[in-house]
N, C-alpha and C. Protein backbone atom coordinates (compact mmCIF):
# COMPACT_ATOMS: atom_id res chain seq x y z
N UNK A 1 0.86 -1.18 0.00
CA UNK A 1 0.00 0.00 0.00
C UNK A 1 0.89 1.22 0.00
N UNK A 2 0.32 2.07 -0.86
CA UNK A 2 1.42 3.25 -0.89
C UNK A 2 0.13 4.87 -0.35
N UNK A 3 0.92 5.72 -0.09
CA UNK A 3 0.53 7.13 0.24
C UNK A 3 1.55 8.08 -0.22
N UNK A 4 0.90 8.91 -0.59
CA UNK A 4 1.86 10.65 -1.57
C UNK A 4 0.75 11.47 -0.56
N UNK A 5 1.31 11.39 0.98
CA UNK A 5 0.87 12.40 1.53
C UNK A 5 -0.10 12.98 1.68
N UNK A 6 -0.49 14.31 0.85
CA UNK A 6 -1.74 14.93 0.82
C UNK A 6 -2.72 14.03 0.30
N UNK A 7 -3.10 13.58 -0.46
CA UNK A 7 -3.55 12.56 -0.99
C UNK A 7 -3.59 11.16 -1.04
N UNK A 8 -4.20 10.35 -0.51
CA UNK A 8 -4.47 8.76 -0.67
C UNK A 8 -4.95 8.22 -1.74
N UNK A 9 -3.78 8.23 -2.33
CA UNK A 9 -3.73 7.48 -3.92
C UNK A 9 -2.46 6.64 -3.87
N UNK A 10 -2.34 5.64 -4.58
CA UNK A 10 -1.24 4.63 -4.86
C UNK A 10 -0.41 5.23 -5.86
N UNK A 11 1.23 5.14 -5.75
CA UNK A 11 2.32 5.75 -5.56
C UNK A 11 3.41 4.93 -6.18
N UNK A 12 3.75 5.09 -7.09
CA UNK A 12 4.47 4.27 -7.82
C UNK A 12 6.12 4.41 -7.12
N UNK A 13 6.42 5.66 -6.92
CA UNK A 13 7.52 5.80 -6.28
C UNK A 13 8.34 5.79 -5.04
N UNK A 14 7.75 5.40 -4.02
CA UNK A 14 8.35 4.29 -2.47
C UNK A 14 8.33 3.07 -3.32
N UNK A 15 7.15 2.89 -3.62
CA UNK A 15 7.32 0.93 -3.73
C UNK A 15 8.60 -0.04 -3.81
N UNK A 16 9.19 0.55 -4.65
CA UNK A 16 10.40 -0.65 -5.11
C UNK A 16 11.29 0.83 -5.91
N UNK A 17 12.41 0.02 -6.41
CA UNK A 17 13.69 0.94 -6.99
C UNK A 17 12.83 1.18 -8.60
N UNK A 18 13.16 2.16 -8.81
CA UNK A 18 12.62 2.71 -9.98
C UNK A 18 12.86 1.87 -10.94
N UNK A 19 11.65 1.34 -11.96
CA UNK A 19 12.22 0.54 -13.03
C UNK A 19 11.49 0.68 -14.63
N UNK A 20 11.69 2.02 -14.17
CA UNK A 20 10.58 2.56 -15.92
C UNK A 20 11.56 2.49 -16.79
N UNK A 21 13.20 3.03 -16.72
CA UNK A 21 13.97 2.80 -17.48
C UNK A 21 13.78 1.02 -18.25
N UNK A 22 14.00 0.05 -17.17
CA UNK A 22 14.09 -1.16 -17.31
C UNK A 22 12.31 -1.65 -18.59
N UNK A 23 11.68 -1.60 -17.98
CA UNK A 23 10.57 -1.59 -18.18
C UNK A 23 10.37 -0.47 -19.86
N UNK A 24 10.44 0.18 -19.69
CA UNK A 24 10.57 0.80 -21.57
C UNK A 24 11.32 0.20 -22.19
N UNK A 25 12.65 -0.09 -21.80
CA UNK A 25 13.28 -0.56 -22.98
C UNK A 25 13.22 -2.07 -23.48
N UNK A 26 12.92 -2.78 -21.86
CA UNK A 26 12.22 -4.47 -22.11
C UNK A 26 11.00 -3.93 -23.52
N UNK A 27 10.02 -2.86 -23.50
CA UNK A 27 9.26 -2.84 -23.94
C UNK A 27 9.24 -2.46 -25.30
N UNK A 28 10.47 -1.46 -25.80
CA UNK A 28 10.49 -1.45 -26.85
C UNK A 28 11.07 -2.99 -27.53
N UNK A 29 11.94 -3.49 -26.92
CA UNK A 29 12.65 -4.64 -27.21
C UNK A 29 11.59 -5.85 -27.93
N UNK A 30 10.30 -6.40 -26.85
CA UNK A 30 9.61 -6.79 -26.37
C UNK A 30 8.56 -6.49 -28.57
N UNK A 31 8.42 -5.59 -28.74
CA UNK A 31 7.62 -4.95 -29.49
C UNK A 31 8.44 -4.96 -31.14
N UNK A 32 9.59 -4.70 -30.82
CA UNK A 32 10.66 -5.10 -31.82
C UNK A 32 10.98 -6.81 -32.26
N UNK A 33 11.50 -7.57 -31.28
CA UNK A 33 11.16 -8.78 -31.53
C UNK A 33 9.71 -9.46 -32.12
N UNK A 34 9.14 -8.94 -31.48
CA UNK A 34 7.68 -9.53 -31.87
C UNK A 34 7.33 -9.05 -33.47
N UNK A 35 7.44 -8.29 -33.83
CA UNK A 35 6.97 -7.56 -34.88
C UNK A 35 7.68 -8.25 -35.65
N UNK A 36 9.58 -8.48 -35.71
CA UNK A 36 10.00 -9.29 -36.54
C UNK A 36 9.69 -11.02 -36.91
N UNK A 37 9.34 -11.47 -35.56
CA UNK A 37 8.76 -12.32 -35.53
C UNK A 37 7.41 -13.13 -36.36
N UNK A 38 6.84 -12.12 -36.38
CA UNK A 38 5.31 -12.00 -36.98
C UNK A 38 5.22 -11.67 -38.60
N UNK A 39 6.57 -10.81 -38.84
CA UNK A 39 6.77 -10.74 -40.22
C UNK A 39 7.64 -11.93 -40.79
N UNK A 40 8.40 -12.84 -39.97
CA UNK A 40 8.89 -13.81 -40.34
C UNK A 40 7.86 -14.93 -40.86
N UNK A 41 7.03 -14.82 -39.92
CA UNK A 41 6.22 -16.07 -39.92
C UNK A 41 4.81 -15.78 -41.05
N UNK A 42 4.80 -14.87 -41.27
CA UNK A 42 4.12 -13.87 -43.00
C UNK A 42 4.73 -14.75 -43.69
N UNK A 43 5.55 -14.03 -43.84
CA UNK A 43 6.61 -14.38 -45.13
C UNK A 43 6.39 -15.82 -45.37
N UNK A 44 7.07 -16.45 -44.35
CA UNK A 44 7.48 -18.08 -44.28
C UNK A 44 6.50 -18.73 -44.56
N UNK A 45 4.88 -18.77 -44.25
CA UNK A 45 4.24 -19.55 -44.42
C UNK A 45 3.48 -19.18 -46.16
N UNK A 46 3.75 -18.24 -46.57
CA UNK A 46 3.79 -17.64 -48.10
C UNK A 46 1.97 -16.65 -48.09
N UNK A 47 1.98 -15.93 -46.93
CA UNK A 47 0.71 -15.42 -46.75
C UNK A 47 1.02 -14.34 -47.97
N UNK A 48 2.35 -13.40 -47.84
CA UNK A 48 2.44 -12.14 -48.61
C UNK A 48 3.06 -13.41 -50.51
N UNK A 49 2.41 -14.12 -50.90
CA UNK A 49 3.04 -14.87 -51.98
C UNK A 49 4.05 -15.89 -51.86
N UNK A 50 4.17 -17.12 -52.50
CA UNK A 50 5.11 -18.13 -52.17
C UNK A 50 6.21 -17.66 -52.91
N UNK A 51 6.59 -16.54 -53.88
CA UNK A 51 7.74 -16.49 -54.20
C UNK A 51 8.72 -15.53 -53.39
N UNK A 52 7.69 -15.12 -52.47
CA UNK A 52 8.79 -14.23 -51.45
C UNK A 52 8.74 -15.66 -50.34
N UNK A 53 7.93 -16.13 -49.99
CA UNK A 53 8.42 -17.40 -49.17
C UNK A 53 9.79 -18.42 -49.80
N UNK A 54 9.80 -18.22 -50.71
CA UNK A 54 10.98 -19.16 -51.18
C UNK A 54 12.36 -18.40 -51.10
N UNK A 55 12.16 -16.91 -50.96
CA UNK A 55 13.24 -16.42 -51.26
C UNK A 55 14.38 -16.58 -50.06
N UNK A 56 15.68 -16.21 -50.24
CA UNK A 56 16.19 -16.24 -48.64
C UNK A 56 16.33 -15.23 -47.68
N UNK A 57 16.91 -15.76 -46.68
CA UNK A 57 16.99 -14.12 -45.40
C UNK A 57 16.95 -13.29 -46.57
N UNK A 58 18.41 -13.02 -46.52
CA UNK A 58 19.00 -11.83 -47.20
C UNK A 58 18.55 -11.42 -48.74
N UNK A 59 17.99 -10.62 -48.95
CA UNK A 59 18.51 -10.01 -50.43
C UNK A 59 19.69 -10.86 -51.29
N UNK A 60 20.08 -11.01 -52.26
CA UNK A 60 21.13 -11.53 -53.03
C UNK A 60 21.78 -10.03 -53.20
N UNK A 61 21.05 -8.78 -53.30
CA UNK A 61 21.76 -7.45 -53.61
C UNK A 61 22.63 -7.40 -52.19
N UNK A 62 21.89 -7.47 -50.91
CA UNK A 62 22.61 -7.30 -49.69
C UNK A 62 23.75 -8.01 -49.66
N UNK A 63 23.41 -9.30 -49.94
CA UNK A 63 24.52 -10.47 -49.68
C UNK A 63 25.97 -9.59 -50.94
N UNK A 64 25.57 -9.50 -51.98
CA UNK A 64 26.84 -8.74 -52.51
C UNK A 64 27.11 -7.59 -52.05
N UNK A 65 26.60 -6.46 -51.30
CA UNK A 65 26.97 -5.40 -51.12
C UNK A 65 27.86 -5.79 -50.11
N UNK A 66 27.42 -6.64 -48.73
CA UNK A 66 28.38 -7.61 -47.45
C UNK A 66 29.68 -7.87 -48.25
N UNK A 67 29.70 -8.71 -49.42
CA UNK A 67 30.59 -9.40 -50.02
C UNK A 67 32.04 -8.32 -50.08
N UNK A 68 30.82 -7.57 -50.95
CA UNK A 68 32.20 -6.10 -51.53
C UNK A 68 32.27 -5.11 -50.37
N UNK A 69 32.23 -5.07 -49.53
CA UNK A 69 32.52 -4.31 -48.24
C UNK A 69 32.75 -5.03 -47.01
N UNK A 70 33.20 -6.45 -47.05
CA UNK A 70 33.04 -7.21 -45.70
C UNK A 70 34.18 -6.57 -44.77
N UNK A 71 35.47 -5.73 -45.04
CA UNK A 71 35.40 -5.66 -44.15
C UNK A 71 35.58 -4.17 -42.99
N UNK A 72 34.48 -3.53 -43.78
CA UNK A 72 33.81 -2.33 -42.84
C UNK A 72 32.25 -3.10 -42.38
N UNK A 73 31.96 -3.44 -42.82
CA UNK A 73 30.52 -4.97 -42.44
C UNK A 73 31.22 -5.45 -40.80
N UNK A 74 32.30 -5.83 -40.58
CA UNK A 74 33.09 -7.22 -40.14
C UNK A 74 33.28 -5.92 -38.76
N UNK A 75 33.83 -4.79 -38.85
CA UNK A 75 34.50 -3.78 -38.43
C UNK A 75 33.17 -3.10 -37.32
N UNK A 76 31.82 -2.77 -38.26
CA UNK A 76 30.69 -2.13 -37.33
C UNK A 76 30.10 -3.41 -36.96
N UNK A 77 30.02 -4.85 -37.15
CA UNK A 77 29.70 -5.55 -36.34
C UNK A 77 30.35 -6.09 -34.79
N UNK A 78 31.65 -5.49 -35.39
CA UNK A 78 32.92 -6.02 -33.53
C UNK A 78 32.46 -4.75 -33.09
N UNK A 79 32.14 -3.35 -33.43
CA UNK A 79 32.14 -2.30 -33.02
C UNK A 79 30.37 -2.65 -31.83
N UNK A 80 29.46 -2.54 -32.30
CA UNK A 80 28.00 -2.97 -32.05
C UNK A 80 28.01 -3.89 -30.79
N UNK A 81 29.12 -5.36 -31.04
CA UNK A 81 29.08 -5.94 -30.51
C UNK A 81 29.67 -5.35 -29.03
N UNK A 82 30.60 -4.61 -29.42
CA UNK A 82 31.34 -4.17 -27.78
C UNK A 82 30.16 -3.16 -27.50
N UNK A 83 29.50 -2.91 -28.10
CA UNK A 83 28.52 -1.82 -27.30
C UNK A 83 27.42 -2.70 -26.60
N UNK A 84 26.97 -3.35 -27.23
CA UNK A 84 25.74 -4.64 -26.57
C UNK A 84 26.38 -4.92 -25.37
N UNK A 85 27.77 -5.51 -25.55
CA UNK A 85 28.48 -6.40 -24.14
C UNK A 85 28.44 -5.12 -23.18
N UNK A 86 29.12 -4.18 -23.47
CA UNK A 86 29.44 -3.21 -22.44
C UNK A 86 27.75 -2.42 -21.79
N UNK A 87 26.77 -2.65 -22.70
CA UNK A 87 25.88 -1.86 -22.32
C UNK A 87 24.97 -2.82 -21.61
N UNK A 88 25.12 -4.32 -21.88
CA UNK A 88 24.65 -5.20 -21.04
C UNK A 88 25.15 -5.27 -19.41
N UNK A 89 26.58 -5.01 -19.44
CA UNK A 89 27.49 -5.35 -18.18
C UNK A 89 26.64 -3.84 -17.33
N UNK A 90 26.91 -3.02 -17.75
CA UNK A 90 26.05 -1.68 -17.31
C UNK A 90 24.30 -1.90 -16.44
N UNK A 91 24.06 -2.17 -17.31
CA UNK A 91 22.33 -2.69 -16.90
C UNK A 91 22.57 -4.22 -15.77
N UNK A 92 23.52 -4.50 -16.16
CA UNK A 92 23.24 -5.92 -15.03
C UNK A 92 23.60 -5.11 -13.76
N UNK A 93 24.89 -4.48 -13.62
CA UNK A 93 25.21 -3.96 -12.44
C UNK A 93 24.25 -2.89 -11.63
N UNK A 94 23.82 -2.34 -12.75
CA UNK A 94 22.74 -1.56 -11.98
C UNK A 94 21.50 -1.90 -11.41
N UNK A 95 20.93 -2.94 -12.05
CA UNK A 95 19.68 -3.88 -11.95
C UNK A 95 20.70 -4.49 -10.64
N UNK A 96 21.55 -5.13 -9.70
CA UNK A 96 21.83 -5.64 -8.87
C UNK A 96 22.50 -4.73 -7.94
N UNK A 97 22.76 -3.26 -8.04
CA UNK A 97 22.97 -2.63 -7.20
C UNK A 97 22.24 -2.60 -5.94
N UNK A 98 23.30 -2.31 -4.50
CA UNK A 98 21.64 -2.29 -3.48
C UNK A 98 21.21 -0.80 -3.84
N UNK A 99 20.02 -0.83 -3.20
CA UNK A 99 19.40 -0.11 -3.24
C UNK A 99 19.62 1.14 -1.77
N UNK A 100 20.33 2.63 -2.47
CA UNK A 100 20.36 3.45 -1.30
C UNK A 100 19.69 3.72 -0.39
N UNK A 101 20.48 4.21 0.46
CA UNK A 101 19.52 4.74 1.87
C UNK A 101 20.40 6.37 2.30
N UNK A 102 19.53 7.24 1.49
CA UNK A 102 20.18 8.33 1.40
C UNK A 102 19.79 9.22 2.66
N UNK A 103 21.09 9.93 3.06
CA UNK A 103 21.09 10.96 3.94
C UNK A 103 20.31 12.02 3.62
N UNK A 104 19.62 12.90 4.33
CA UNK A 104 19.17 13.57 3.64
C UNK A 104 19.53 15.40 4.49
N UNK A 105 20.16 16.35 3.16
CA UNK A 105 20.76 17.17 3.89
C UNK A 105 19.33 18.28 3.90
N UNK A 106 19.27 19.11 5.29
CA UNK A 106 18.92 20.30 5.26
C UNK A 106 19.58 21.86 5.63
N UNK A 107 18.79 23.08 5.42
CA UNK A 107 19.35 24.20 4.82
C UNK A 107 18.51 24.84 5.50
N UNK A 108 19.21 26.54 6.10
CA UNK A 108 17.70 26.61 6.23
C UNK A 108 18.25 28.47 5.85
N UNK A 109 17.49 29.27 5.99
CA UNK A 109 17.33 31.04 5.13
C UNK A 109 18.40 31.46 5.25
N UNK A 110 19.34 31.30 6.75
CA UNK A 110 20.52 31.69 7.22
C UNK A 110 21.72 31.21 6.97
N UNK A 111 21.51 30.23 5.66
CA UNK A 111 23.00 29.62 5.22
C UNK A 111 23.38 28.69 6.20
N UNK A 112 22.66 28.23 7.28
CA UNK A 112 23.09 27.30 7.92
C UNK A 112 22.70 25.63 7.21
N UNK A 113 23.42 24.57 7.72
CA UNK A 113 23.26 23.20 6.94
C UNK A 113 23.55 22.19 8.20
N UNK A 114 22.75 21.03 7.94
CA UNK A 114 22.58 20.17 8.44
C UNK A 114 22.25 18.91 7.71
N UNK A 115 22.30 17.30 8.12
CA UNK A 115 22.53 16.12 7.42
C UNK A 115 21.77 15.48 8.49
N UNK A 116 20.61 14.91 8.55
CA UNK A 116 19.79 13.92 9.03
C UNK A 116 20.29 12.55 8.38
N UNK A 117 20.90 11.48 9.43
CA UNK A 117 20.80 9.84 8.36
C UNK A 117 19.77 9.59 8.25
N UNK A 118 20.06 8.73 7.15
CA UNK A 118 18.94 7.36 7.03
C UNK A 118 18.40 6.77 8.07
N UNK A 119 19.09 6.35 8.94
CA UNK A 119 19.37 5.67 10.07
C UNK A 119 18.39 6.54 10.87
N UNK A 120 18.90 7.79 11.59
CA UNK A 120 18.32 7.89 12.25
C UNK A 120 16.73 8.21 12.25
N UNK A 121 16.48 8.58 11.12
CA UNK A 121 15.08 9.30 10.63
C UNK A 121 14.34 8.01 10.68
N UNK A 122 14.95 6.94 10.26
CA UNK A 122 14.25 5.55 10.29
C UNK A 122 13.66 5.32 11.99
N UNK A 123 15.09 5.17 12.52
CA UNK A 123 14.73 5.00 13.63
C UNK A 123 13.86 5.86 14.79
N UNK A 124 13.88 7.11 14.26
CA UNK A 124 12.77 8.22 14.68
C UNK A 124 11.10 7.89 14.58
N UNK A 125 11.08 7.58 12.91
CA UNK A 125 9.99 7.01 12.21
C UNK A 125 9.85 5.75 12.92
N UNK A 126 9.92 4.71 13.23
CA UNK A 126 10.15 3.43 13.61
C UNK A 126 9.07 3.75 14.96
N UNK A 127 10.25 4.89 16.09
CA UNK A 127 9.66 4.13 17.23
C UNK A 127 8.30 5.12 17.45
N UNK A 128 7.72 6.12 16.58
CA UNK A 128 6.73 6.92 16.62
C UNK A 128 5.52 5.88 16.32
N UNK A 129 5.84 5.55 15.14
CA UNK A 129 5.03 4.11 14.32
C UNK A 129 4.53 2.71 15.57
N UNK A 130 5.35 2.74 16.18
CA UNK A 130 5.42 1.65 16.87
C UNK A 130 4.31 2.11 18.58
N UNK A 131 4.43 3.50 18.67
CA UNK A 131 3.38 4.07 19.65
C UNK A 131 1.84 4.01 18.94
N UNK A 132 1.89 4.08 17.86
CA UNK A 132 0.52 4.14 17.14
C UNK A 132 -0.60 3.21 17.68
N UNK A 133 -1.55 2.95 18.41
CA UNK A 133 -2.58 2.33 18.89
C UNK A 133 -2.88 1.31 17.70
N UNK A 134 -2.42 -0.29 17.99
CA UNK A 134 -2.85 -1.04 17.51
C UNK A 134 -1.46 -1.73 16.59
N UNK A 135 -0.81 -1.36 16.73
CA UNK A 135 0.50 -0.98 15.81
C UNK A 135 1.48 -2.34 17.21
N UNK A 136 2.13 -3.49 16.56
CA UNK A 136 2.75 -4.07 17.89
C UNK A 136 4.10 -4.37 17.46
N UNK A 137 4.52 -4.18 16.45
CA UNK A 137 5.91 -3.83 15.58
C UNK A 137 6.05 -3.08 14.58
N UNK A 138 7.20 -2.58 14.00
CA UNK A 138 7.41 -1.71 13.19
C UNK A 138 9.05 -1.32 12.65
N UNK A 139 8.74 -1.77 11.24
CA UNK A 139 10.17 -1.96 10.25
C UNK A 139 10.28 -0.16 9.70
N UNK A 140 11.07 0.46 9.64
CA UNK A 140 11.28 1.73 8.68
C UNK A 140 12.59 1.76 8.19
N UNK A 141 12.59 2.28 7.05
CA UNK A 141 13.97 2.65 6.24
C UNK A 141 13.46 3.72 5.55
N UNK A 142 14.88 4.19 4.81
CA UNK A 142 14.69 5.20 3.77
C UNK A 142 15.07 4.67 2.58
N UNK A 143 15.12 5.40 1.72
CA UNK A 143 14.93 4.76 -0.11
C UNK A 143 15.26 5.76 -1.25
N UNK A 144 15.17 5.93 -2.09
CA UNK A 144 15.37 6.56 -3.09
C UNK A 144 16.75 7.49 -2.76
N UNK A 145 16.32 8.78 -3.09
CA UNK A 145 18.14 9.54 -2.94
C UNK A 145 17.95 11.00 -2.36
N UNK A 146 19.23 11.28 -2.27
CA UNK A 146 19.03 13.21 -1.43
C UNK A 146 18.15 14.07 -1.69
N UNK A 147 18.09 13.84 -3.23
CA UNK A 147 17.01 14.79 -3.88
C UNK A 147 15.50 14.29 -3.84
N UNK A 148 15.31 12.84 -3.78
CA UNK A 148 13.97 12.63 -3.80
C UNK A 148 13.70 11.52 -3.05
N UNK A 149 14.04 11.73 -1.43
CA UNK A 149 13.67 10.69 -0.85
C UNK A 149 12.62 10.12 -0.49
N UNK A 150 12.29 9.05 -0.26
CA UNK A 150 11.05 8.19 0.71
C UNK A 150 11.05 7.14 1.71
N UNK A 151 9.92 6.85 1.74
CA UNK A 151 10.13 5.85 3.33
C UNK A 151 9.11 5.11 2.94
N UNK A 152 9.87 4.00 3.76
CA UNK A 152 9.07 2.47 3.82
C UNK A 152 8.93 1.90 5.03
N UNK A 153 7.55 1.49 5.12
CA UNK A 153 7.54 1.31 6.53
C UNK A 153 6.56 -0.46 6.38
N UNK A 154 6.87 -0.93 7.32
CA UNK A 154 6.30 -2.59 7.28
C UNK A 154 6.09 -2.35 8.97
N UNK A 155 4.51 -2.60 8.98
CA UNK A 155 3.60 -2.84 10.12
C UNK A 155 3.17 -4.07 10.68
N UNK A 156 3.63 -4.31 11.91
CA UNK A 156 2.74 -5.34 12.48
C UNK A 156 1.75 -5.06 12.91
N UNK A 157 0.35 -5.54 12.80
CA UNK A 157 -0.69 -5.15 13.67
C UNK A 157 -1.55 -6.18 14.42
N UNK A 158 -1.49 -5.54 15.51
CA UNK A 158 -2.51 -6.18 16.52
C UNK A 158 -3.71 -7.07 15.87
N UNK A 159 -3.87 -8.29 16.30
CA UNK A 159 -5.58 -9.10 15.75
C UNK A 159 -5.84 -7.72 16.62
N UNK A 160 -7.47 -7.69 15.72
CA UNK A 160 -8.46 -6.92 15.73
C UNK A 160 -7.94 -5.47 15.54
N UNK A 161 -7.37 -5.06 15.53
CA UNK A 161 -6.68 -3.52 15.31
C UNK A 161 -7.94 -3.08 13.96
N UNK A 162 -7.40 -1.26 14.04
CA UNK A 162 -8.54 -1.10 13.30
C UNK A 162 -7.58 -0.26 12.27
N UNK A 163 -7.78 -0.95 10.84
CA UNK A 163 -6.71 -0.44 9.98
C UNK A 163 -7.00 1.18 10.02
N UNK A 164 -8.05 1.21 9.67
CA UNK A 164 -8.47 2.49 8.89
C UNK A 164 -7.89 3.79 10.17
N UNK A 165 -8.19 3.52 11.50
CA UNK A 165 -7.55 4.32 12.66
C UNK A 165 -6.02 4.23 12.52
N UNK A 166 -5.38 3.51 12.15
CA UNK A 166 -3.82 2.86 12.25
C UNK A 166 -3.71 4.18 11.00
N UNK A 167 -4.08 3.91 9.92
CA UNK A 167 -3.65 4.47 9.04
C UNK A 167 -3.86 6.53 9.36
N UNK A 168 -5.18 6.50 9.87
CA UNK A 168 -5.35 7.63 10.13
C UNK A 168 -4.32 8.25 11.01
N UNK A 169 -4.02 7.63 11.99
CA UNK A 169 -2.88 8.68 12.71
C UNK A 169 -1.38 7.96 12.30
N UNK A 170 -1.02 7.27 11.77
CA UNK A 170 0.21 7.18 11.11
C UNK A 170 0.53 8.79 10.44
N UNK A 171 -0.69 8.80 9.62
CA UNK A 171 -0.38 10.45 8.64
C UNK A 171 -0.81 11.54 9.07
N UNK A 172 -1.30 11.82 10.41
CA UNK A 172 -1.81 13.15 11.38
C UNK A 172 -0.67 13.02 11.96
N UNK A 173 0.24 12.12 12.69
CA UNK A 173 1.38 12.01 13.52
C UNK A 173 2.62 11.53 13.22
N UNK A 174 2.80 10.34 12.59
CA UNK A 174 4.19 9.65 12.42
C UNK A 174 4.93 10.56 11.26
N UNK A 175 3.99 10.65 10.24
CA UNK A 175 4.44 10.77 8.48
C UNK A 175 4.16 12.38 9.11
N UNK A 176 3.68 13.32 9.17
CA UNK A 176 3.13 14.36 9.60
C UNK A 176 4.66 15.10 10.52
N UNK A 177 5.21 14.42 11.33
CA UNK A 177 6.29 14.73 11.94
C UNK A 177 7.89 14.22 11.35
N UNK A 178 7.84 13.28 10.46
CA UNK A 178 8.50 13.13 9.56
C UNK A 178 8.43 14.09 8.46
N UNK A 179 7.72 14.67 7.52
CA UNK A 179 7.44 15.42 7.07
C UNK A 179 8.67 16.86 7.58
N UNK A 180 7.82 17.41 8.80
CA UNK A 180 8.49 18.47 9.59
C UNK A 180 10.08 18.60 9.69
N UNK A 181 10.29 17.26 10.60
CA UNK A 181 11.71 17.41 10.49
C UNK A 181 12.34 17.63 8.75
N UNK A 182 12.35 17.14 7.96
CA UNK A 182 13.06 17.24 6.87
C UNK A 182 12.37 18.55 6.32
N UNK A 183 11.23 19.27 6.65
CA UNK A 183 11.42 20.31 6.32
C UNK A 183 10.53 20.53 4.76
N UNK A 184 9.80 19.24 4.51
CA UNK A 184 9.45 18.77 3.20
C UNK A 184 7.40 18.73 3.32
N UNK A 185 6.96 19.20 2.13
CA UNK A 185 5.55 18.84 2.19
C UNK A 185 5.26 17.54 1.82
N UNK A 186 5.74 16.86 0.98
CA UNK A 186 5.93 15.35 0.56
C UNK A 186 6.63 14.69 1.04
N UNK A 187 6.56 13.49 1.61
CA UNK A 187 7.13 12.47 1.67
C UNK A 187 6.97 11.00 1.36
N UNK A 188 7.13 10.92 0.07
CA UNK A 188 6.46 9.67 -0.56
C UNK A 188 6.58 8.40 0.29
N UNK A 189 5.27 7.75 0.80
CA UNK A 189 5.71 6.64 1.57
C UNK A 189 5.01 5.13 1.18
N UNK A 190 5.55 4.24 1.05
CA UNK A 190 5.06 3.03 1.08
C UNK A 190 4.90 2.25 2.51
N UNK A 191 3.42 1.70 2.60
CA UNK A 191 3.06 1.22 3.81
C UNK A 191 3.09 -0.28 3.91
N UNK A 192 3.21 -0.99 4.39
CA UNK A 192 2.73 -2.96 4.41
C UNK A 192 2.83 -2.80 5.58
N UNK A 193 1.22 -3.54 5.67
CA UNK A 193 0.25 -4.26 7.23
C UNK A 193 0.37 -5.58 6.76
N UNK A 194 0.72 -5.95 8.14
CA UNK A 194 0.88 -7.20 8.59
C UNK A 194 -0.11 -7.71 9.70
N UNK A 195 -1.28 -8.39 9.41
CA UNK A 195 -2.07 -8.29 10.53
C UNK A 195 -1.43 -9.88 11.68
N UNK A 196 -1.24 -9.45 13.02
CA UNK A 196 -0.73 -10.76 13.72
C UNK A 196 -2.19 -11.32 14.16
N UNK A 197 -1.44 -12.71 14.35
CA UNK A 197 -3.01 -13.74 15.27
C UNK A 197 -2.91 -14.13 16.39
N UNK A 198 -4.00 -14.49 16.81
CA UNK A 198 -3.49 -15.07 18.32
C UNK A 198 -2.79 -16.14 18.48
N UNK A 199 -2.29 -16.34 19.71
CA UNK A 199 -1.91 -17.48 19.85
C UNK A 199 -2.82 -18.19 20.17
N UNK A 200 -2.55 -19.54 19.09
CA UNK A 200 -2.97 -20.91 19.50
C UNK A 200 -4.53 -20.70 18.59
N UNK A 201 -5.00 -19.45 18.05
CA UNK A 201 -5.38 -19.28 17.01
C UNK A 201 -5.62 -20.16 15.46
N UNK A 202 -6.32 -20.75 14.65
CA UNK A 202 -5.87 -21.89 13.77
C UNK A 202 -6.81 -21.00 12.86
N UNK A 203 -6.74 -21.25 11.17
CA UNK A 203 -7.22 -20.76 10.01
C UNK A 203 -7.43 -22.41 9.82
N UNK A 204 -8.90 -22.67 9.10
CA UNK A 204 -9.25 -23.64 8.22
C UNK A 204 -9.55 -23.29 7.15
């Protein structure tokens, strides 16, 4: 469950590490393959005429133009290729990077500066969360980066607890005073309730 503060709407940005980059280009990829795909299988089964089905991959014009230029052909294919490898090695490392937990600096009219951690704002957030009525544990971190941070918070809650109250003063008090300190009207946050059971309790 996510919250953008003023508003209770779902929030693409606490949730998880940003992956629209990842996600467009799977998608152009995704859309490119397919399309060639689909024109292969045209061709091949002789929907557009059987004499273009008979014909081969290549052009016979292409195949000689390759011939008489193989090796500037030979030259932008090693070239392409180090770009694929290198731009693959790039995307893997970043796709497995951890994921920050940025400090976050403040400023204030008088040129003065200050640096709140991760850490501690978590742990600020944490044990406020954890006073919340109904609330009987409580996970917080920070996420994203200096310039556009957020928080994640993972709730245990009491059997019988009453979400809709939990949630209500989480964002009049916890997120509300988080907010303050950093000095910020937003603070993008992602929420997960965990409801606990009793003991000795059984689900059929």
């Amino acid at each position: 469950m996510a919250q953008d503060n003023e508003e209770v709407r779902p929030s693409r940005t606490p949730v998880g590490r940003s992956l629209g980059f990842e996600r467009s280009l799977l998608g152009v990829l995704a859309i490119v393959l397919l399309a060639a795909g689909t024109s292969a299988l045209v061709v091949g089964f002789g929907l557009l005429g059987r004499f273009r089905a008979a014909r081969p991959v290549l052009d016979p014009l292409l195949e000689d133009w390759i011939s008489a230029h193989r090796v500037p052909f030979l030259a932008a294919g090693l070239v392409l290729g180090a770009v694929l490898i290198v731009t693959g090695i790039w995307w893997l490392r970043r796709s497995l990077r951890p994921e920050g937990r940025p400090d976050v600096p403040l400023s204030d009219e008088s040129g003065g500066s200050a640096t709140i951690t991760s850490g501690a704002l978590a742990d600020a957030v944490r044990g406020d969360a954890e006073r919340v009525a109904g609330v009987s544990r409580a996970r917080a971190r920070m996420a994203g980066t200096e310039q556009r941070p957020h928080l994640r918070l993972a709730l245990s809650l009491q059997d019988g607890a009453d979400v809709r109250g939990v949630w209500a003063e989480l964002d009049e008090k916890v997120l509300q005073r988080a907010r303050s300190a950093l000095g910020a009207e937003r603070l993008p946050t992602a929420i997960h309730f965990r409801l606990e059971r009793e003991a000795g309790s059984r689900v059929s």
